[in-house]
PDB file of N, CA and C in Angstrom:
ATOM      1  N   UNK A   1     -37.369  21.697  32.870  1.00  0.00           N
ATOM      2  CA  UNK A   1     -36.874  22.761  33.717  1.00  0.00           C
ATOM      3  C   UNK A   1     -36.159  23.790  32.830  1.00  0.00           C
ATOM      4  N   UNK A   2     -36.305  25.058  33.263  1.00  0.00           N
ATOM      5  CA  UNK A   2     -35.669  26.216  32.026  1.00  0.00           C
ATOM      6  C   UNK A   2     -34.164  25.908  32.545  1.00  0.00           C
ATOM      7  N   UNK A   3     -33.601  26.549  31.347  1.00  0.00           N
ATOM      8  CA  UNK A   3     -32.237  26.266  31.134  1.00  0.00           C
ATOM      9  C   UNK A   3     -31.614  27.459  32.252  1.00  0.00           C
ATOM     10  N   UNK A   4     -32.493  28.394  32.313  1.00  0.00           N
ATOM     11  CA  UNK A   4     -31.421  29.258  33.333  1.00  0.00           C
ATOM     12  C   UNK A   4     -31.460  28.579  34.637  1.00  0.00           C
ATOM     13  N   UNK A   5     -32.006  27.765  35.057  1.00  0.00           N
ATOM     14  CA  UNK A   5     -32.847  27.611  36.750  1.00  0.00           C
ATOM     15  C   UNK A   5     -31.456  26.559  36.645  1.00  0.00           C
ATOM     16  N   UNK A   6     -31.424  25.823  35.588  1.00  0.00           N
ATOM     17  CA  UNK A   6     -30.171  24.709  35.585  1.00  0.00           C
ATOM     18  C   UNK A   6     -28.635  25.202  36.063  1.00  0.00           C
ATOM     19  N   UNK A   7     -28.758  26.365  35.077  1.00  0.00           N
ATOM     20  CA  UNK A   7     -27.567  27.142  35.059  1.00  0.00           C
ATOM     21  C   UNK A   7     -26.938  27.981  36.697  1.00  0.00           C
ATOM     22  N   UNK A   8     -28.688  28.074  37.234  1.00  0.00           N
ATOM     23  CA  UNK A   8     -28.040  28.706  38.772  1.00  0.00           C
ATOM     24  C   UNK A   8     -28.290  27.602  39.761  1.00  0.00           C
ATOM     25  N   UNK A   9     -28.309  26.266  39.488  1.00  0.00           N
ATOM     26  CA  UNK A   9     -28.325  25.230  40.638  1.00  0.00           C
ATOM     27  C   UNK A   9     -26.589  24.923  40.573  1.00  0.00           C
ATOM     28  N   UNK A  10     -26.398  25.263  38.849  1.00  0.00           N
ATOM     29  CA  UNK A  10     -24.795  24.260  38.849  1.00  0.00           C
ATOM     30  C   UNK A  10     -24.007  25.302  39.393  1.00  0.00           C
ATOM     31  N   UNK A  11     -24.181  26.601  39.308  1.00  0.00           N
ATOM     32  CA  UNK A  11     -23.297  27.928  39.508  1.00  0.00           C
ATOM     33  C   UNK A  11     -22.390  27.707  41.011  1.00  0.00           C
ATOM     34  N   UNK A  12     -22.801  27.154  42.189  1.00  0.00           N
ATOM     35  CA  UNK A  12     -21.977  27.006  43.136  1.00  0.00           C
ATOM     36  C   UNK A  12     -20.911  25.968  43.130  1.00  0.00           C
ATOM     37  N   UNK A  13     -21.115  24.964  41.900  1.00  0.00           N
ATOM     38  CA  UNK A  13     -20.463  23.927  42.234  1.00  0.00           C
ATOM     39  C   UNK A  13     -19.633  23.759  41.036  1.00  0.00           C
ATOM     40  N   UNK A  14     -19.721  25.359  40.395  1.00  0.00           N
ATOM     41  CA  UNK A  14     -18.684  25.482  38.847  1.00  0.00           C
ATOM     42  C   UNK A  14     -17.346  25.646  38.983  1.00  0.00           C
ATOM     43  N   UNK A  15     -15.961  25.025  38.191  1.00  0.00           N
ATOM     44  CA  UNK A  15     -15.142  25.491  38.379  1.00  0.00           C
ATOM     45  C   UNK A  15     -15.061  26.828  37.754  1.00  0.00           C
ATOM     46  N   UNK A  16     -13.915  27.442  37.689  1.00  0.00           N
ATOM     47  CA  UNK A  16     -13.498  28.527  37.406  1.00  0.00           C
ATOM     48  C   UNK A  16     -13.830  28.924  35.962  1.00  0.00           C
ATOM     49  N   UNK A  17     -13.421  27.702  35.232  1.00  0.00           N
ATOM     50  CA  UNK A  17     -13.616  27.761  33.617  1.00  0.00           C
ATOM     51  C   UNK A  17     -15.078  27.901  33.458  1.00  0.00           C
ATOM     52  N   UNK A  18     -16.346  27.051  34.241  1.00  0.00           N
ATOM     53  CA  UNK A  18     -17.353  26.849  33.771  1.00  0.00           C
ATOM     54  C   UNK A  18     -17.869  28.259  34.615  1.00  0.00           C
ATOM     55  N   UNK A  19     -17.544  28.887  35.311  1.00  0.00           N
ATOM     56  CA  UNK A  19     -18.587  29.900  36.091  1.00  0.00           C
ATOM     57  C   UNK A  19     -17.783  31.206  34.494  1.00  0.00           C
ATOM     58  N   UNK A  20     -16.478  31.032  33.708  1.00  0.00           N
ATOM     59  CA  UNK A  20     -16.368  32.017  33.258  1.00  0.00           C
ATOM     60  C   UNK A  20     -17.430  31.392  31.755  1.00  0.00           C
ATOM     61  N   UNK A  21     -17.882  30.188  31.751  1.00  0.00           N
ATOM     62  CA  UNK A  21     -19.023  30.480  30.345  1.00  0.00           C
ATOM     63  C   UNK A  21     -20.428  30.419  30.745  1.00  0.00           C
ATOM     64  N   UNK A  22     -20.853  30.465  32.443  1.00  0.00           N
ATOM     65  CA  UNK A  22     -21.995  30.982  32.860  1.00  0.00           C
ATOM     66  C   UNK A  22     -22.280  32.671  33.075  1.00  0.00           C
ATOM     67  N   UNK A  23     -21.422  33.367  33.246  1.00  0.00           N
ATOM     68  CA  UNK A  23     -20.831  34.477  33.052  1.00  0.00           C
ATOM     69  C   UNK A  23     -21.217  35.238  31.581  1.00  0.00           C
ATOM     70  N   UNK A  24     -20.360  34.487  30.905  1.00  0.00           N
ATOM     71  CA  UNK A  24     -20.920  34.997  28.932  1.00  0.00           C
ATOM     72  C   UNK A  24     -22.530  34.654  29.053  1.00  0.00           C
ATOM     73  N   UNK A  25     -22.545  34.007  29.248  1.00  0.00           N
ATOM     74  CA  UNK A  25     -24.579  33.244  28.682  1.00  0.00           C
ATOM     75  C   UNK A  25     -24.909  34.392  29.538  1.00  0.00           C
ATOM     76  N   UNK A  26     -24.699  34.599  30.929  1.00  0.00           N
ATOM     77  CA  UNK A  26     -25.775  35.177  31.691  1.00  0.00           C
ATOM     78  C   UNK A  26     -25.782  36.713  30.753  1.00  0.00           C
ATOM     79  N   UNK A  27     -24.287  36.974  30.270  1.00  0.00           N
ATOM     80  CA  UNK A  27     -24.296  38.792  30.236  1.00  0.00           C
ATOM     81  C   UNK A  27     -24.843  38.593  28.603  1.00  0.00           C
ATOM     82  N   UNK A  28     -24.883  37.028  28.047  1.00  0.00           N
ATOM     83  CA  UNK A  28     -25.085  37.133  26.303  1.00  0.00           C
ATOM     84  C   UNK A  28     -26.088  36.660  25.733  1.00  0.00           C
ATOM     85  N   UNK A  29     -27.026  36.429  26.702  1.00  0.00           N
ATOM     86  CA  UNK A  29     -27.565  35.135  26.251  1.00  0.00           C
ATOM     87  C   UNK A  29     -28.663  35.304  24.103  1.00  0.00           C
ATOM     88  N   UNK A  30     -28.493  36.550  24.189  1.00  0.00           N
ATOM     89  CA  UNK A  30     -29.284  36.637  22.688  1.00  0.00           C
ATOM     90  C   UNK A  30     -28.276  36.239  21.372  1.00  0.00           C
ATOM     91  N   UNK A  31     -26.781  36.860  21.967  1.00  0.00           N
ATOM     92  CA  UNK A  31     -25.670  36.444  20.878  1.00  0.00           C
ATOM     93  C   UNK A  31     -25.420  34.957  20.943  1.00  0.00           C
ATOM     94  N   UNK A  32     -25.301  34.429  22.061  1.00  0.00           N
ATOM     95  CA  UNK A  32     -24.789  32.963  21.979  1.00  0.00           C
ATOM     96  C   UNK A  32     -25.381  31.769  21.505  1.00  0.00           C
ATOM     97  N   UNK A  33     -26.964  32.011  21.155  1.00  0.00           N
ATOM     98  CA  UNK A  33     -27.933  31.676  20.289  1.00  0.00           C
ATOM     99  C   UNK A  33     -26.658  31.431  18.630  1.00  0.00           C
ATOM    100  N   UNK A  34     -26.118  32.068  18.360  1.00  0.00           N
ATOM    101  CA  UNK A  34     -25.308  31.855  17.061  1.00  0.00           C
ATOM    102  C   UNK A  34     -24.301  31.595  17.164  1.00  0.00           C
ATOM    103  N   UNK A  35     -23.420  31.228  17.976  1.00  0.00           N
ATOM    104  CA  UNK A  35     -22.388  30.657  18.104  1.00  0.00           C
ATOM    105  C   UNK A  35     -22.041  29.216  18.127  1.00  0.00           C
ATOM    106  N   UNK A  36     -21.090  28.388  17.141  1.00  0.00           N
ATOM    107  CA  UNK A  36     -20.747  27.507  17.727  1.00  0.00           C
ATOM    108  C   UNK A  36     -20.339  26.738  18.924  1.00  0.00           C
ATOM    109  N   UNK A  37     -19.943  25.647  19.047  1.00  0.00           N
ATOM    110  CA  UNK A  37     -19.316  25.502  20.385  1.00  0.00           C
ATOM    111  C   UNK A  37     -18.059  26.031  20.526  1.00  0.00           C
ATOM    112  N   UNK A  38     -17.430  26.170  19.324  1.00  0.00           N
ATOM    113  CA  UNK A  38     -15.596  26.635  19.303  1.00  0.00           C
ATOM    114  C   UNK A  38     -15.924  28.482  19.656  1.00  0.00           C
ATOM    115  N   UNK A  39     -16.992  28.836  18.652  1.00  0.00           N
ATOM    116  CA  UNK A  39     -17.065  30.114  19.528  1.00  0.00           C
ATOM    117  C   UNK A  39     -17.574  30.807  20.958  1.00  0.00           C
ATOM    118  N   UNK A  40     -18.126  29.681  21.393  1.00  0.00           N
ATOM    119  CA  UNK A  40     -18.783  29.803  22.850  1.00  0.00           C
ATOM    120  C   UNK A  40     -17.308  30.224  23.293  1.00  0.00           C
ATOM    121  N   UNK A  41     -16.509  29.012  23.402  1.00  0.00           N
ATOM    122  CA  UNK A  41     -15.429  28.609  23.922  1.00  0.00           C
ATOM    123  C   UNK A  41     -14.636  29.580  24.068  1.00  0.00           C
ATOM    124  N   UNK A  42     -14.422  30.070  22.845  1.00  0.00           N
ATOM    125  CA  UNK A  42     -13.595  31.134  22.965  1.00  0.00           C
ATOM    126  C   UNK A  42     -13.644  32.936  23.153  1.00  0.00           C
ATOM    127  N   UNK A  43     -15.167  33.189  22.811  1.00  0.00           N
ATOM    128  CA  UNK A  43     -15.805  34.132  23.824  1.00  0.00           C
ATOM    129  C   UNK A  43     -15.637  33.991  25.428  1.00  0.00           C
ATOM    130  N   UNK A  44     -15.527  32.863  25.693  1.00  0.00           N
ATOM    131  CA  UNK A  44     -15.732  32.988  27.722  1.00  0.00           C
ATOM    132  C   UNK A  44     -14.538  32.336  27.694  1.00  0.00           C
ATOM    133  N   UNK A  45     -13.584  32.344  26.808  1.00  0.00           N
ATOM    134  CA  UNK A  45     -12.088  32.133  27.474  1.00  0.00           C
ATOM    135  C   UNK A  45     -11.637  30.944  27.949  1.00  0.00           C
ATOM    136  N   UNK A  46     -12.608  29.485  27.068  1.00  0.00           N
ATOM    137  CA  UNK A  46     -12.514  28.419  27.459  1.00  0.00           C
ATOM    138  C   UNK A  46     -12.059  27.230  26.473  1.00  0.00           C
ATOM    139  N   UNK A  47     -11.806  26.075  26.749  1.00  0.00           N
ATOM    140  CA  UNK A  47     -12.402  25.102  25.542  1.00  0.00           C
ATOM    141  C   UNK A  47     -13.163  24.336  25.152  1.00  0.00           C
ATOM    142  N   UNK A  48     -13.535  24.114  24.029  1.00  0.00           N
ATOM    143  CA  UNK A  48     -14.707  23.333  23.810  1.00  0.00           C
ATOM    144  C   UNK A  48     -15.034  22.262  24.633  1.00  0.00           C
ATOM    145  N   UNK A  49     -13.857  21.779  25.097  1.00  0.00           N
ATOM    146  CA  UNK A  49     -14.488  19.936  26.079  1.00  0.00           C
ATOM    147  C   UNK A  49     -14.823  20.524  27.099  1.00  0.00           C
ATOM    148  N   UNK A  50     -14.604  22.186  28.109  1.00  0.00           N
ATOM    149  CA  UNK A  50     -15.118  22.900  29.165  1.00  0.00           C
ATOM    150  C   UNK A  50     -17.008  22.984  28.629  1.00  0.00           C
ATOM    151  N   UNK A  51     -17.599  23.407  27.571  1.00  0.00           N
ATOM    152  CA  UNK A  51     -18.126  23.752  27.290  1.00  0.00           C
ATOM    153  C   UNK A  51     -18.993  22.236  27.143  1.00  0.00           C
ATOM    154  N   UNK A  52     -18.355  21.154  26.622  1.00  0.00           N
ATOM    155  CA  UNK A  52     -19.342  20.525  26.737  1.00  0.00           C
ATOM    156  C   UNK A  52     -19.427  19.352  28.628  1.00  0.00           C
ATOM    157  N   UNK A  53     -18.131  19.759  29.039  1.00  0.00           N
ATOM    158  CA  UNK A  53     -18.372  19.123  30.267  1.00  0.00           C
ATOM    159  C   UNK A  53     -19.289  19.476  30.987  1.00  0.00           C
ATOM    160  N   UNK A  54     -19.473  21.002  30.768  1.00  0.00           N
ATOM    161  CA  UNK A  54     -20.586  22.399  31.546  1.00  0.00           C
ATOM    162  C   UNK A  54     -22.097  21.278  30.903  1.00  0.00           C
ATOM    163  N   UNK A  55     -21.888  21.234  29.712  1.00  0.00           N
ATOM    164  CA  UNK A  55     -23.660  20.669  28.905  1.00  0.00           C
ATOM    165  C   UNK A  55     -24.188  19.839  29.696  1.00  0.00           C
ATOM    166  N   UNK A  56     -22.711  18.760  30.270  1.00  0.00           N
ATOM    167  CA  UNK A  56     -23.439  17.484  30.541  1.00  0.00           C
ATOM    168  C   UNK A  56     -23.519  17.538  32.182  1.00  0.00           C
ATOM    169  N   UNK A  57     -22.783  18.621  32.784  1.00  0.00           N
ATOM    170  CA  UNK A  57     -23.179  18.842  34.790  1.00  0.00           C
ATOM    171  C   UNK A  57     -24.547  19.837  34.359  1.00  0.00           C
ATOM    172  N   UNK A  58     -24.735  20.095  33.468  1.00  0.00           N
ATOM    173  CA  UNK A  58     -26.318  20.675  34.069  1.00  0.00           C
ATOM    174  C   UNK A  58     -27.261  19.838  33.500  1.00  0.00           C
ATOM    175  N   UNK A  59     -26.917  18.650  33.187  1.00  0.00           N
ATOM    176  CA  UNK A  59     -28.354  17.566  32.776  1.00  0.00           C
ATOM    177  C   UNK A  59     -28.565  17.408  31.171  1.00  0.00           C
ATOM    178  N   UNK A  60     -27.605  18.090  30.244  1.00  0.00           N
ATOM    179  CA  UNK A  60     -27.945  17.903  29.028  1.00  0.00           C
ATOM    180  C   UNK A  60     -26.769  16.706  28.205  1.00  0.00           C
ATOM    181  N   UNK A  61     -27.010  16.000  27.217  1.00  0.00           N
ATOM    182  CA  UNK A  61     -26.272  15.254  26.451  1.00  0.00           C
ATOM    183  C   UNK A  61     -24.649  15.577  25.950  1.00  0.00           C
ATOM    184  N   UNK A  62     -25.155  17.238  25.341  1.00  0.00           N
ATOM    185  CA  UNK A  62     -24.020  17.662  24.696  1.00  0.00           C
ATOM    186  C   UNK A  62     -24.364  19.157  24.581  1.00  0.00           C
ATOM    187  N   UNK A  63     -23.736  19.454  23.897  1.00  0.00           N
ATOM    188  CA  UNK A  63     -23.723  20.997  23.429  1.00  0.00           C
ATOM    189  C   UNK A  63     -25.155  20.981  22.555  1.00  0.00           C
ATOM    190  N   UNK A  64     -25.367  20.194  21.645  1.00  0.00           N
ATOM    191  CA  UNK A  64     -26.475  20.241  20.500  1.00  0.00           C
ATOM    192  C   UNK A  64     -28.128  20.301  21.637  1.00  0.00           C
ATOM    193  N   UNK A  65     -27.809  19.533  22.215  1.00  0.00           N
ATOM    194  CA  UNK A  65     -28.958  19.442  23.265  1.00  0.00           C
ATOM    195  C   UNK A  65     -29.294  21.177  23.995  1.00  0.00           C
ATOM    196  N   UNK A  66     -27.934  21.151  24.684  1.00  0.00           N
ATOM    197  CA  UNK A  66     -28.033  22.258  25.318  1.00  0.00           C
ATOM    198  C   UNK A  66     -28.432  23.811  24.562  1.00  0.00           C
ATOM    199  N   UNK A  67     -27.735  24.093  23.388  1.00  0.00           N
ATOM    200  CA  UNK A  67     -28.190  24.962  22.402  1.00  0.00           C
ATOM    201  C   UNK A  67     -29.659  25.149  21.984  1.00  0.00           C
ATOM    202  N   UNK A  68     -30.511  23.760  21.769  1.00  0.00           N
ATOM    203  CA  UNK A  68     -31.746  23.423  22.295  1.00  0.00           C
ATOM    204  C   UNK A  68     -32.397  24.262  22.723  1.00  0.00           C
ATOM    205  N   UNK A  69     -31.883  24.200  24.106  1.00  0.00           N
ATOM    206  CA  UNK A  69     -33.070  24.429  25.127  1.00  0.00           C
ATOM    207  C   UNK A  69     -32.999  26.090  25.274  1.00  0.00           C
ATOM    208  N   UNK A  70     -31.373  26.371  25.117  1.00  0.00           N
ATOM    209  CA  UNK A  70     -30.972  27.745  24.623  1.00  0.00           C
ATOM    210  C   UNK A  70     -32.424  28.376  23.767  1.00  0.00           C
ATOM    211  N   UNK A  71     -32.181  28.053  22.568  1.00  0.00           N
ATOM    212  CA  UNK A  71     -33.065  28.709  21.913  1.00  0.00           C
ATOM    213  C   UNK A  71     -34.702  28.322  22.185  1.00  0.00           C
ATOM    214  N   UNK A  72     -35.017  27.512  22.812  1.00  0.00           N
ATOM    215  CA  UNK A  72     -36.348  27.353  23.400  1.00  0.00           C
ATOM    216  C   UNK A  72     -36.892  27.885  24.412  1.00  0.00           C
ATOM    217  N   UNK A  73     -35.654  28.119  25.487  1.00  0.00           N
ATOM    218  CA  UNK A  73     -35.874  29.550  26.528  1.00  0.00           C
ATOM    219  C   UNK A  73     -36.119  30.932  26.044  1.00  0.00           C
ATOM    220  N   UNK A  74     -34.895  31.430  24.988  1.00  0.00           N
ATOM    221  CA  UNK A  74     -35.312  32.476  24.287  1.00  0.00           C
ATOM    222  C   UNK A  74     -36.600  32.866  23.691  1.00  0.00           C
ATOM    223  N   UNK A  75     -37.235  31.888  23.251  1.00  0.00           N
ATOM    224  CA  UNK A  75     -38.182  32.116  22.533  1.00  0.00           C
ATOM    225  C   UNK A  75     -39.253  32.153  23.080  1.00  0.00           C
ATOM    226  N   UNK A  76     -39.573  31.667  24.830  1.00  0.00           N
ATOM    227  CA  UNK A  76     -40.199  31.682  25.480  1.00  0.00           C
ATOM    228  C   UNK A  76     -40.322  33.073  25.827  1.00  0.00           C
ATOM    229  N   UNK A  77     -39.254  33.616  26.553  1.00  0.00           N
ATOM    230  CA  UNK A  77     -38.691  34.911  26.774  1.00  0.00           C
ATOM    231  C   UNK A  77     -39.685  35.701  26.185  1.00  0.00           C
ATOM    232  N   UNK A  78     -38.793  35.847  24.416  1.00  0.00           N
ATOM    233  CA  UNK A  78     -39.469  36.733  23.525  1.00  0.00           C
ATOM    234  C   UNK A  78     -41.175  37.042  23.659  1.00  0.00           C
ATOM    235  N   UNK A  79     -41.902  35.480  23.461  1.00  0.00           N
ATOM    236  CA  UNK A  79     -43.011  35.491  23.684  1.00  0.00           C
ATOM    237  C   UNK A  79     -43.699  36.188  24.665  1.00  0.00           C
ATOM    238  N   UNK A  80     -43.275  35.684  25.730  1.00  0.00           N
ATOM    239  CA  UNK A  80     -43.709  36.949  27.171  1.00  0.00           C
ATOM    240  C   UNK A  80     -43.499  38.324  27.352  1.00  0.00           C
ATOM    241  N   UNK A  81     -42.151  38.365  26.698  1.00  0.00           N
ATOM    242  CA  UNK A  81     -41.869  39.713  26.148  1.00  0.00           C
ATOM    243  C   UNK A  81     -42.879  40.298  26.272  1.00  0.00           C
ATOM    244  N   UNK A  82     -43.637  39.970  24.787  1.00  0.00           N
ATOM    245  CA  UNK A  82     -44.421  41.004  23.970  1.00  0.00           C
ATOM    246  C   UNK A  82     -45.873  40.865  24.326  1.00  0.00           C
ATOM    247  N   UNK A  83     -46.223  40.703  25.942  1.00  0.00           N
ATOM    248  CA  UNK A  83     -47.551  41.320  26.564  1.00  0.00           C
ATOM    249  C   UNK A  83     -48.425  40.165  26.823  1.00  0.00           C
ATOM    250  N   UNK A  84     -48.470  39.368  25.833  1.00  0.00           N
ATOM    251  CA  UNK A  84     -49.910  38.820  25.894  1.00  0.00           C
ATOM    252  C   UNK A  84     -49.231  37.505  26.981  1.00  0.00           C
ATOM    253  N   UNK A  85     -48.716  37.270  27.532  1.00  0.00           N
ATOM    254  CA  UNK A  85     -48.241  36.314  28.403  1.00  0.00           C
ATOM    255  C   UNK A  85     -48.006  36.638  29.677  1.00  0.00           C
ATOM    256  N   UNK A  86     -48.148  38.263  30.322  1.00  0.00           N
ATOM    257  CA  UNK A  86     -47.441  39.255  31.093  1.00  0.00           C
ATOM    258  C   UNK A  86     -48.737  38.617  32.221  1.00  0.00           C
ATOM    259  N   UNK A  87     -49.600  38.720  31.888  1.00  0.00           N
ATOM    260  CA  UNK A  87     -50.436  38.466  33.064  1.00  0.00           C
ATOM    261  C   UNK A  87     -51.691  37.201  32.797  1.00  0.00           C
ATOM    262  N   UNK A  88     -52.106  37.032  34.294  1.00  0.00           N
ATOM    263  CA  UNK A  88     -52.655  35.522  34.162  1.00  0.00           C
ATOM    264  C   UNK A  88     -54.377  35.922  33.975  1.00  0.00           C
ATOM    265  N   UNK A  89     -54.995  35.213  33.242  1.00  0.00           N
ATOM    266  CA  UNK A  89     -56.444  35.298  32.538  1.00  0.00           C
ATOM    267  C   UNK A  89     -57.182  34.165  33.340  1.00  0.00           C
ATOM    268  N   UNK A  90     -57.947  34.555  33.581  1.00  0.00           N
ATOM    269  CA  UNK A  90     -59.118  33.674  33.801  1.00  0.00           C
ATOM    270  C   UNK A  90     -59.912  32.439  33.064  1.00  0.00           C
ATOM    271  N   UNK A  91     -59.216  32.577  31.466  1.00  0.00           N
ATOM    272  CA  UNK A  91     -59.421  31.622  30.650  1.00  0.00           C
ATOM    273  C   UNK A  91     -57.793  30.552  30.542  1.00  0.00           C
ATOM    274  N   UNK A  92     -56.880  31.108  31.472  1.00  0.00           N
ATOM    275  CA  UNK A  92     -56.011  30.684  31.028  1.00  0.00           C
ATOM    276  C   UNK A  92     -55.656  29.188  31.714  1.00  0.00           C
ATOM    277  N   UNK A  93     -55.254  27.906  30.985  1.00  0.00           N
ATOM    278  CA  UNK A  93     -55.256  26.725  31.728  1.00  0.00           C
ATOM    279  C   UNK A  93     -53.833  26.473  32.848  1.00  0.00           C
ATOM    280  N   UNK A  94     -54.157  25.429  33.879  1.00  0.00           N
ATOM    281  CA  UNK A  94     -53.407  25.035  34.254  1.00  0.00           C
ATOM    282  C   UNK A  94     -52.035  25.158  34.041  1.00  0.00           C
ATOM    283  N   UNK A  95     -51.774  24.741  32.969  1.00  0.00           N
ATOM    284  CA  UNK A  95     -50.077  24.388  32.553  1.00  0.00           C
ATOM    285  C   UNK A  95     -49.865  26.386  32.319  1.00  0.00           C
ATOM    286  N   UNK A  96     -50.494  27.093  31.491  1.00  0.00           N
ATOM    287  CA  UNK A  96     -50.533  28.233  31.179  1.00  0.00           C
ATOM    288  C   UNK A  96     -50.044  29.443  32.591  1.00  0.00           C
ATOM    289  N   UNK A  97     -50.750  28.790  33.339  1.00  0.00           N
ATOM    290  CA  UNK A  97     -50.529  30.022  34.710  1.00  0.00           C
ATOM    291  C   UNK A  97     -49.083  29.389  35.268  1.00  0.00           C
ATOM    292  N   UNK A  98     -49.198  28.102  35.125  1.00  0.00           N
ATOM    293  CA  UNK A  98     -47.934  27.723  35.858  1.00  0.00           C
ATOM    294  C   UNK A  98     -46.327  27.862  35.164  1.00  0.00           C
ATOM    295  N   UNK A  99     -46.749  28.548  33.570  1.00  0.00           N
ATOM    296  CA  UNK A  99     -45.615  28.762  32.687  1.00  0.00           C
ATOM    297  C   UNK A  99     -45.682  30.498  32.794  1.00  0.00           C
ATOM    298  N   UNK A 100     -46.414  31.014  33.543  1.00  0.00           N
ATOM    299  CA  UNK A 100     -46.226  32.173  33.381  1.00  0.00           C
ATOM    300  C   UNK A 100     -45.868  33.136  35.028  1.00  0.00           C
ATOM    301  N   UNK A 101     -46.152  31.969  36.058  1.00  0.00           N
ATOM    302  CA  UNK A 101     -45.366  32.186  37.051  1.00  0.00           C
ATOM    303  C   UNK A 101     -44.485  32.317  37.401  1.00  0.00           C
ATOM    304  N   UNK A 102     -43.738  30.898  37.076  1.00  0.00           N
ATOM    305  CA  UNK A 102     -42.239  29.983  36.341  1.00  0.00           C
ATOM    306  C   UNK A 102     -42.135  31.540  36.396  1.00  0.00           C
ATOM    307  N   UNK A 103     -41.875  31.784  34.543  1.00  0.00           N
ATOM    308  CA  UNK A 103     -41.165  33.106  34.041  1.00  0.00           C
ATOM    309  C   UNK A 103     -41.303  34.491  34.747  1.00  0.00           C
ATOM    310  N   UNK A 104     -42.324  34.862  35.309  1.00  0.00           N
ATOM    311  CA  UNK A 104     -41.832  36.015  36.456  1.00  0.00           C
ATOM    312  C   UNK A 104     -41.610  35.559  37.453  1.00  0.00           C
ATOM    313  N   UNK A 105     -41.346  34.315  37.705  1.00  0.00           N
ATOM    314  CA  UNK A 105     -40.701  34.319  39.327  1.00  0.00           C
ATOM    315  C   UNK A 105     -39.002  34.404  38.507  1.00  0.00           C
ATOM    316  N   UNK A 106     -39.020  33.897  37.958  1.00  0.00           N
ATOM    317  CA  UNK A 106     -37.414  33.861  37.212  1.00  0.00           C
ATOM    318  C   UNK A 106     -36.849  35.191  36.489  1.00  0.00           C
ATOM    319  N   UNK A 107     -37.819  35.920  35.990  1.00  0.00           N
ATOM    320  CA  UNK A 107     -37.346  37.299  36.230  1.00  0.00           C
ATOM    321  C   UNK A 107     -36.720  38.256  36.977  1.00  0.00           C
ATOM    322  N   UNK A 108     -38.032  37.789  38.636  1.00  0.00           N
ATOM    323  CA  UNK A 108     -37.871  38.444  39.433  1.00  0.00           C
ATOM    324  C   UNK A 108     -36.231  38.049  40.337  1.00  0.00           C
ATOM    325  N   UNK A 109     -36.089  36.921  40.117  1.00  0.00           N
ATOM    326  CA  UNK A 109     -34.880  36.850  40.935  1.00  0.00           C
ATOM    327  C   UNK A 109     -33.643  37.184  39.863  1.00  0.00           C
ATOM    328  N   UNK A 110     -33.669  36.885  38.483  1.00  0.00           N
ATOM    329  CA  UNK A 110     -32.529  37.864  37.915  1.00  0.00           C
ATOM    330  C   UNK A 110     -32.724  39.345  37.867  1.00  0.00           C
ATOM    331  N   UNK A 111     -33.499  39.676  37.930  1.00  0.00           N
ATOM    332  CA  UNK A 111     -33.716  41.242  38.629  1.00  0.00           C
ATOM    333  C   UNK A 111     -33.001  41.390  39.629  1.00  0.00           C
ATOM    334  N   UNK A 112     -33.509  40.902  40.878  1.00  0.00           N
ATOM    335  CA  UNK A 112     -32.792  40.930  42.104  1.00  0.00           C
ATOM    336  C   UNK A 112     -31.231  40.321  42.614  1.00  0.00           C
ATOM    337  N   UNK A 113     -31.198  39.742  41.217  1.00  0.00           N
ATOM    338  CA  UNK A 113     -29.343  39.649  41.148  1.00  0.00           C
ATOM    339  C   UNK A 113     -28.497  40.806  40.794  1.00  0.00           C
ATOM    340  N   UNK A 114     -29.305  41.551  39.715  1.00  0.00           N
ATOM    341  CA  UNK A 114     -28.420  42.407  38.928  1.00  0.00           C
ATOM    342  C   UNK A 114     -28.703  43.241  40.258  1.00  0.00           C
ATOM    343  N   UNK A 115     -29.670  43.962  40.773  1.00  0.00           N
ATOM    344  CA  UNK A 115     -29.803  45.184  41.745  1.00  0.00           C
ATOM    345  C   UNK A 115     -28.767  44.804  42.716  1.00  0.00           C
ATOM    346  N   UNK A 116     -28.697  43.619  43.036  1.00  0.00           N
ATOM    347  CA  UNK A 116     -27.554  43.357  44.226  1.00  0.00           C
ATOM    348  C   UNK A 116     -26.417  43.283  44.083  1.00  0.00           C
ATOM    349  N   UNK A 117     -25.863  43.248  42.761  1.00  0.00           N
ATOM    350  CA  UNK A 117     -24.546  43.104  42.232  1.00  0.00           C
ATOM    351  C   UNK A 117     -23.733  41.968  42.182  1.00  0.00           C
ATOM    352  N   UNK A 118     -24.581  40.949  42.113  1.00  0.00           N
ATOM    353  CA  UNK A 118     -23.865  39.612  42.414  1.00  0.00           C
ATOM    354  C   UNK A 118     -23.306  38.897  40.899  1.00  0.00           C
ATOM    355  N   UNK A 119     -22.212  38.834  41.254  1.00  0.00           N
ATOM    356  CA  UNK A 119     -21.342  37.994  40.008  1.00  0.00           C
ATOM    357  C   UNK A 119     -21.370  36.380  40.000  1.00  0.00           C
ATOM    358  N   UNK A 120     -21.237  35.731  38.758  1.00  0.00           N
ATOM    359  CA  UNK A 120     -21.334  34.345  38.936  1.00  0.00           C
ATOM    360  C   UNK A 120     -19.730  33.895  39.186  1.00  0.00           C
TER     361      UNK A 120
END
């Protein structure tokens, strides 16, 4: 499951500390790719055991895990980015259409967050 879809199941049931380092990821997510956990922490105004309590309510081990999937979403991202993933082919398999739905349906609703103005 992508790491953001995780990030907006836990979002209602975050405390205060954890909705302020869903908050950084959502507005950072290309910088926080390089950050430690001490700098996560202290970018979104938290501490590190917030940061890894957050890892382990959305299904991951630790921070190392979660950073993971961080940069494995990104890179997904990037990939689609740049066109050749934008639309579905007739040669394209199973798993392929269903990874490229996934990512514009998940677009489309952080789209339709930012237009609506909704804060985490």
């Amino acid at each position: 499951m992508y790491l953001s879809v995780r990030k907006e199941e836990y979002r209602p049931k975050a405390s205060g500390a954890e909705k302020g380092i869903l908050k950084f990821l959502l507005e950072n997510p290309e910088h926080e790719v390089d950050y430690s956990i001490k700098q996560l922490a202290q970018h979104s105004f938290t501490s590190p055991s917030t940061v890894i309590h957050l890892c382990r309510k959305i299904g991951f081990d630790g921070y190392k895990e979660f950073h993971k999937a961080l940069l494995c979403e990104l890179a997904v991202r990037r990939e689609a980015d740049n066109g050749y993933q934008r639309e579905i082919q007739r040669e394209d398999s199973r798993d392929a259409i269903v990874q490229k739905v996934t990512y514009k349906n998940m677009l489309s609703l952080e789209k339709s967050q930012k237009l609506l103005g909704l804060e985490i």
